[in-house]
Protein backbone atom coordinates (compact mmCIF):
# COMPACT_ATOMS: atom_id res chain seq x y z
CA UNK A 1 -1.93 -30.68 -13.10
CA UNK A 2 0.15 -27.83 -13.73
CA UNK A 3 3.20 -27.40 -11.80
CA UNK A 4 5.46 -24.04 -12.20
CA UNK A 5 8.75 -24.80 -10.64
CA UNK A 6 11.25 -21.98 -8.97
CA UNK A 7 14.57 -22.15 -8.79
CA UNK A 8 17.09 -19.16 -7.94
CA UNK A 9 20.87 -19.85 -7.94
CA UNK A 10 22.55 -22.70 -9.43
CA UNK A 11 26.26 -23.84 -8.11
CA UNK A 12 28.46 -25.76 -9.55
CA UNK A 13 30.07 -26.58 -6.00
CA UNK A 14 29.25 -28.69 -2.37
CA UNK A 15 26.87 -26.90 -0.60
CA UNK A 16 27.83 -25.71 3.05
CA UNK A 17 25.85 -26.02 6.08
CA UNK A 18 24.45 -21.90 5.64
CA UNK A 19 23.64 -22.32 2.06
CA UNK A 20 21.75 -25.89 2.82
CA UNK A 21 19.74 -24.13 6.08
CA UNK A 22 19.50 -20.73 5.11
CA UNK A 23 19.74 -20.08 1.47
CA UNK A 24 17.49 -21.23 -1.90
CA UNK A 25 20.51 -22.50 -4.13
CA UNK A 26 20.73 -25.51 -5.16
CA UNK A 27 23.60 -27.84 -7.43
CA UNK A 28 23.50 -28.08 -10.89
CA UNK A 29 23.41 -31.93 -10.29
CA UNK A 30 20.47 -31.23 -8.21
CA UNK A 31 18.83 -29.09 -10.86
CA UNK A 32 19.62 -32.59 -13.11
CA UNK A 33 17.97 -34.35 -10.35
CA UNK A 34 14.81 -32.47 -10.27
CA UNK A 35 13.80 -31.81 -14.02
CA UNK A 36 14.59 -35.57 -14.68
CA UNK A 37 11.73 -36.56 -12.09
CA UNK A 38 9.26 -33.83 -13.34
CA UNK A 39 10.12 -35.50 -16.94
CA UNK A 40 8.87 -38.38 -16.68
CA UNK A 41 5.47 -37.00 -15.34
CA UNK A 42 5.60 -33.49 -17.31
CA UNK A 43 5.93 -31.88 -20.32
CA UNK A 44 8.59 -28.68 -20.09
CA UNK A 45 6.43 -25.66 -21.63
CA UNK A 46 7.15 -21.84 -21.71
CA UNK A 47 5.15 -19.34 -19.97
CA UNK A 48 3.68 -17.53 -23.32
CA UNK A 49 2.00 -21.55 -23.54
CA UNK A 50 0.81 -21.77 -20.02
CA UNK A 51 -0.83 -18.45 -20.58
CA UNK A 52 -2.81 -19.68 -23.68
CA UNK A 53 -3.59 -23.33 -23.38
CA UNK A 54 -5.50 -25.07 -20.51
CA UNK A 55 -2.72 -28.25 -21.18
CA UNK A 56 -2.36 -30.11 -18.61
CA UNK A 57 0.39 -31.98 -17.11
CA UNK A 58 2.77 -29.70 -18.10
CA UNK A 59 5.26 -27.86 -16.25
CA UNK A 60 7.16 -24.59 -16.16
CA UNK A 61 10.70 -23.90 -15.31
CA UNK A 62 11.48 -20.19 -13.52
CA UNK A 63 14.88 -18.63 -11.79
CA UNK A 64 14.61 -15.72 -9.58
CA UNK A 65 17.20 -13.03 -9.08
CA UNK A 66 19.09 -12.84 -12.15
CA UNK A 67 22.24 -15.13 -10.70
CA UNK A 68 25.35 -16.05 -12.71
CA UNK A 69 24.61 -19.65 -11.75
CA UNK A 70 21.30 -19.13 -14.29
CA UNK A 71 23.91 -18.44 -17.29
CA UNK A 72 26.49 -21.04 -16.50
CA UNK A 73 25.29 -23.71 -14.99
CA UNK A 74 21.32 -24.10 -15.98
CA UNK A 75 21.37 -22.82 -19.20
CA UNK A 76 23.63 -25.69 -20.78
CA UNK A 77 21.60 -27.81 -19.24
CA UNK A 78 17.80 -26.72 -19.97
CA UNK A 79 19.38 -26.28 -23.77
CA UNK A 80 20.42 -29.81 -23.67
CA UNK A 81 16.71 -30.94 -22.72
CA UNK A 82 14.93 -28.61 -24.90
CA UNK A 83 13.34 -27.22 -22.17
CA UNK A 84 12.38 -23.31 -21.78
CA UNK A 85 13.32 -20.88 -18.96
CA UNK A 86 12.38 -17.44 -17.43
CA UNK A 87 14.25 -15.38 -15.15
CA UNK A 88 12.98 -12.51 -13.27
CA UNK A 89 15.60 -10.35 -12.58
CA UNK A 90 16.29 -7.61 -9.64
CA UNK A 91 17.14 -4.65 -12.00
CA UNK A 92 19.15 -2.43 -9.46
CA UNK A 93 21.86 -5.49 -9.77
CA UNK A 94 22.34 -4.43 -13.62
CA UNK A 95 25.05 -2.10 -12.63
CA UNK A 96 28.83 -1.96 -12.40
CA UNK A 97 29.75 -2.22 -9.27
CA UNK A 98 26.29 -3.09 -8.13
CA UNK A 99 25.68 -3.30 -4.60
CA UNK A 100 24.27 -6.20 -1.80
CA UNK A 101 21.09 -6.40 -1.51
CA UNK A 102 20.18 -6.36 1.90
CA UNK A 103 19.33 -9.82 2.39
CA UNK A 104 22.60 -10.78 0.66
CA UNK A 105 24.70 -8.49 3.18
CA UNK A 106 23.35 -9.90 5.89
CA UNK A 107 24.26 -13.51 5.08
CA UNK A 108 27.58 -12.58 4.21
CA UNK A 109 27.79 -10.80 7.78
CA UNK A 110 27.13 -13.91 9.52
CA UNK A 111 29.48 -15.46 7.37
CA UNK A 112 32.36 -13.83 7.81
CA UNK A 113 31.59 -13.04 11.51
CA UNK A 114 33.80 -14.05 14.57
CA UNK A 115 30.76 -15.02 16.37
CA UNK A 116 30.18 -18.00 14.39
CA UNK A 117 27.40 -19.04 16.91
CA UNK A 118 25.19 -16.59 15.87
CA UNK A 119 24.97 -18.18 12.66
CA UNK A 120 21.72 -20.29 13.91
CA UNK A 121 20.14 -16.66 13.68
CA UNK A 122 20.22 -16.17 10.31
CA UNK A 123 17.19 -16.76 9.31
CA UNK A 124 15.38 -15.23 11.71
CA UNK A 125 17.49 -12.16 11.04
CA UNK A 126 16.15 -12.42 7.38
CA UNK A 127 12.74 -12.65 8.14
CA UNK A 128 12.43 -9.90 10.44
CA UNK A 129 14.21 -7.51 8.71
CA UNK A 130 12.69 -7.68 5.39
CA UNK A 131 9.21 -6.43 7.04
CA UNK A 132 10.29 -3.35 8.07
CA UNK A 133 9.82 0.22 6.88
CA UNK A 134 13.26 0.92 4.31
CA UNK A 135 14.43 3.13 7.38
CA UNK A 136 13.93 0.81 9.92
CA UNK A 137 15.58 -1.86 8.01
CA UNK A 138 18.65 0.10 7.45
CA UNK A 139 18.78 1.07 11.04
CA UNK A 140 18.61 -2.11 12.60
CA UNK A 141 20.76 -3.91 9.94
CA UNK A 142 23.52 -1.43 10.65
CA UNK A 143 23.03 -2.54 14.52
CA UNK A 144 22.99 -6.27 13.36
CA UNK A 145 26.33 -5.86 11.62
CA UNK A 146 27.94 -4.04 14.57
CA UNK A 147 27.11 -6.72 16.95
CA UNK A 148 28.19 -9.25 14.73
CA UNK A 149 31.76 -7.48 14.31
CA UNK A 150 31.56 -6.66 10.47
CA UNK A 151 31.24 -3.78 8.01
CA UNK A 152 29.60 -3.27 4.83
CA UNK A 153 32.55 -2.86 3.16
CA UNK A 154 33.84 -5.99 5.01
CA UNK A 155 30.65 -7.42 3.43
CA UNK A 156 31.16 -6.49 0.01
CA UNK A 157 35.05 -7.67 -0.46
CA UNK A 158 33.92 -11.21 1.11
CA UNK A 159 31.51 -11.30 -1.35
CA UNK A 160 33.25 -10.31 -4.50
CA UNK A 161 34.33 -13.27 -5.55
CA UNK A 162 32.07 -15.46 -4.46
CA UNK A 163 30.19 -17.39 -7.06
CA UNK A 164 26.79 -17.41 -4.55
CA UNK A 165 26.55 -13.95 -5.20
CA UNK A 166 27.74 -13.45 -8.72
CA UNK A 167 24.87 -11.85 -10.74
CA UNK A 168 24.19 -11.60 -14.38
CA UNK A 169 25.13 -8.39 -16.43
CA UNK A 170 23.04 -6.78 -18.61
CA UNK A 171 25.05 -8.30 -21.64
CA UNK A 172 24.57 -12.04 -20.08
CA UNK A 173 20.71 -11.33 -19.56
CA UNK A 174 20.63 -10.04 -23.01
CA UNK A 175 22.76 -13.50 -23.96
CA UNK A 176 19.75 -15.22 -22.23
CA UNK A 177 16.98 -13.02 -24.23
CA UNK A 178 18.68 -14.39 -27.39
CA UNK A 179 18.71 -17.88 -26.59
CA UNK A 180 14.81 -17.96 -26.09
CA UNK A 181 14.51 -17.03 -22.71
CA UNK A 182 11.74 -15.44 -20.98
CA UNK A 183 13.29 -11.94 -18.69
CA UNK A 184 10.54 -10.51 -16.03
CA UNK A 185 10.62 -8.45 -13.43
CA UNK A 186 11.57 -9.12 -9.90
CA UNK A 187 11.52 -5.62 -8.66
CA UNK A 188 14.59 -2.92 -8.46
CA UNK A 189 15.91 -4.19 -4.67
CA UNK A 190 13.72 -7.07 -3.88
CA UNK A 191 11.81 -5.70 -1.12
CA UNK A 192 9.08 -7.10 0.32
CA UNK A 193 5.94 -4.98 -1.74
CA UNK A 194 3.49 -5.34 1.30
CA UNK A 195 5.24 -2.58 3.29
CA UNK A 196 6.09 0.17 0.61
CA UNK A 197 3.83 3.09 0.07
CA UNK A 198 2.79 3.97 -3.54
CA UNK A 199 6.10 5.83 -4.68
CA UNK A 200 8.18 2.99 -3.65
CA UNK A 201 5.72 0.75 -5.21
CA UNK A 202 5.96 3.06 -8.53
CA UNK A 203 9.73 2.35 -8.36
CA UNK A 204 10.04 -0.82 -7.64
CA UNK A 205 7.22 -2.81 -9.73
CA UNK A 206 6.72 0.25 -12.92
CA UNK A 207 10.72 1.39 -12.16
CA UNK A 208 11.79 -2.24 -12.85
CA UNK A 209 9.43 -2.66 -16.05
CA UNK A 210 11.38 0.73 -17.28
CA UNK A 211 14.59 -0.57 -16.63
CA UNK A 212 14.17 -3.77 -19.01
CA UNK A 213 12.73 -2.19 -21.27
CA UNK A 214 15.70 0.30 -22.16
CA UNK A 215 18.60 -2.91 -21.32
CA UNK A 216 16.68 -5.32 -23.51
CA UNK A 217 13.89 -3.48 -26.22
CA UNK A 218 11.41 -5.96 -25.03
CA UNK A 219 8.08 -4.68 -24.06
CA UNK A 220 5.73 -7.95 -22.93
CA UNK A 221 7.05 -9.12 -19.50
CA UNK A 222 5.86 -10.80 -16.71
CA UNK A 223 6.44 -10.35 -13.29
CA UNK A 224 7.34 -12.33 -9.72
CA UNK A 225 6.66 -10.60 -6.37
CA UNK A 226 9.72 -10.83 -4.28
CA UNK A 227 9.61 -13.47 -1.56
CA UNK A 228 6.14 -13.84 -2.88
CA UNK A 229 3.58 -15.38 0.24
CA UNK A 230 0.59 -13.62 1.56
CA UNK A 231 2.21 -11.58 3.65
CA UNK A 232 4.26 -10.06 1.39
CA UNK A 233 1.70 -8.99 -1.49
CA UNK A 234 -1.28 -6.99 -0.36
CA UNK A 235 -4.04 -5.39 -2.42
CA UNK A 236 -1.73 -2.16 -3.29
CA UNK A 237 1.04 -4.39 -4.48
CA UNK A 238 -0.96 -6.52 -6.76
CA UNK A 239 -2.83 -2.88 -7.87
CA UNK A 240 0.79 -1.61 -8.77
CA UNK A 241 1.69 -4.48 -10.75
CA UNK A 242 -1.60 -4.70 -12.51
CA UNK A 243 -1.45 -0.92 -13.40
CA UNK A 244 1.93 -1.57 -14.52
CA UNK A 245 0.91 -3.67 -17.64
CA UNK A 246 2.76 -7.06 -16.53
CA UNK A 247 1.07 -10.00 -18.66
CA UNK A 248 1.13 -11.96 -15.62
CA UNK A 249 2.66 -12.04 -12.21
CA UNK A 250 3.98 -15.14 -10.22
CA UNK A 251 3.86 -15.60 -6.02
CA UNK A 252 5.09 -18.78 -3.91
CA UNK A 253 1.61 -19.22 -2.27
CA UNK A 254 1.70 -23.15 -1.66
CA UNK A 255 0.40 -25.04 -4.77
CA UNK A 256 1.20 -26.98 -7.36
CA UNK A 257 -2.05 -25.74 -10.08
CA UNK A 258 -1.56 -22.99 -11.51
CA UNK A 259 -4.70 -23.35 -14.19
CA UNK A 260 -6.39 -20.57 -11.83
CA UNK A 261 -7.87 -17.59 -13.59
CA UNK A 262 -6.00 -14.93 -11.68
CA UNK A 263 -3.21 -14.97 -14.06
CA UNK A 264 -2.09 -11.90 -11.63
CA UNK A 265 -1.16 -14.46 -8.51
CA UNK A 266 0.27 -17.69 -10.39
CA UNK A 267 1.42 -20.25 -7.80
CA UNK A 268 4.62 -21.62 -7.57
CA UNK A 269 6.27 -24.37 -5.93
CA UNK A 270 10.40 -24.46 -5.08
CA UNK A 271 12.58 -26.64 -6.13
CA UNK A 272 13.70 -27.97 -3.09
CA UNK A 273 10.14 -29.15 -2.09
CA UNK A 274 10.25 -30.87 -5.15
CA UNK A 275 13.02 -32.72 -4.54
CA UNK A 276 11.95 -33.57 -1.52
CA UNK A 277 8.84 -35.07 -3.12
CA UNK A 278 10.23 -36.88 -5.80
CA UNK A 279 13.64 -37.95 -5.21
């Protein structure tokens, strides 16, 4: 078996009752948790290995995003084990100043609302919007926030100084580069690639490619659809990123082999389901 493991942000805090429900963090000392379980089954390999050896019972580690959480908290600890990492990172985030993304603003809306029981809608709110045409979205999100009583600027100052939604600078990424770390793409804004017409394909999967290679001189790369199930990757998205030269691209279809030979639709498994699993 060969098991590729995602992970996205890593907290060094309790976890509340939205980030347990409706988010994919997870504690550093569940992080701990979950790599010593897969240890004593797997051996930790990189993703240049899994790409060139049919080993088996091995396992790979990757973070989506491009959170802080990646630098501070599972860094140390993935060092400390000897094990290698990869993050795909949402390039439009390597900015000062950068801006929510949209699935970001709307948990921070429901956060901060007065109507705190609307909060058992979050998820549903997250699902449906991220279908919809860039226009749409931004249409109906603006209605979401109204009815919930917030701003995007409310938004954005609640969110400032949160650690959930700290993300990494180009410097930190670059900090990761140097310490062995595999960087791919994740996309500019971490839209779901199923609904975009070519030219925000272009952007998004070749745009994002562009953008790491001027931040970081690196030219190989590989590449993780965002949100990543069927429904989200159709035959123009997987066109895009095979057109874009990515050495190999990652979903989270259901499964834990990833010794397929489409090395352009590499399963993953999350981290949580693993614990669940295991622990």
């Amino acid at each position: 078996m060969r098991l590729i493991v995602n992970v996205h942000n890593v907290l060094d805090a309790e976890l509340d009752r939205i980030d347990r429900k409706w988010s994919p963090r997870i504690t550093v000392g569940q992080l701990r948790e979950a790599i010593d379980a897969l240890s004593r089954r797997f051996r930790w390999i990189g993703i240049d290995e899994l790409l060139s050896s049919d080993a088996q019972d091995v396992a790979v580690l990757t973070f989506d995003d491009g959170y802080r959480g990646v630098l501070r908290h599972a860094a140390p600890l993935l060092r400390e084990r000897a094990i290698p990492g990869a993050v795909f990172v949402i390039t439009g985030t390597l900015c000062d100043e950068r801006p929510l993304l949209h699935f970001e603003e709307i948990e921070v809306a429901y956060r901060i609302s007065p109507d705190r029981d609307r909060v058992k809608n979050l998820g549903d709110a997250k699902r449906a919007l991220r279908m919809l045409p860039e226009a749409q979205r931004q249409e109906q999100q603006g209605e979401l926030l109204e009815r919930l009583g917030v701003t995007s600027d409310d938004c954005r100052a609640a969110a400032r100084d949160d650690e959930r939604f700290a993300m990494l600078t180009a410097a930190e990424l670059a900090e990761l580069r140097d310490a062995g770390w595999t960087i791919g793409s994740h996309t500019r804004t971490h839209r779901a690639l199923s609904v975009l017409d070519e030219g925000e394909l272009e952007s998004e999967v070749a745009g994002s490619r562009d953008d790491l290679r001027a931040l970081l001189h690196i030219d190989r790369m590989p590449f993780a659809y965002p949100y990543g199930n069927r429904r989200h990757i159709n035959d123009l998205a997987a066109e895009a990123v095979m057109r874009a030269g990515y050495c190999c691209a990652f979903t989270m279809i259901d499964g834990d082999d990833a010794s397929n030979d489409d090395r352009m639709a590499i399963r993953r498994v999350d981290v949580r389901d693993v614990l669940e699993r295991l622990l």
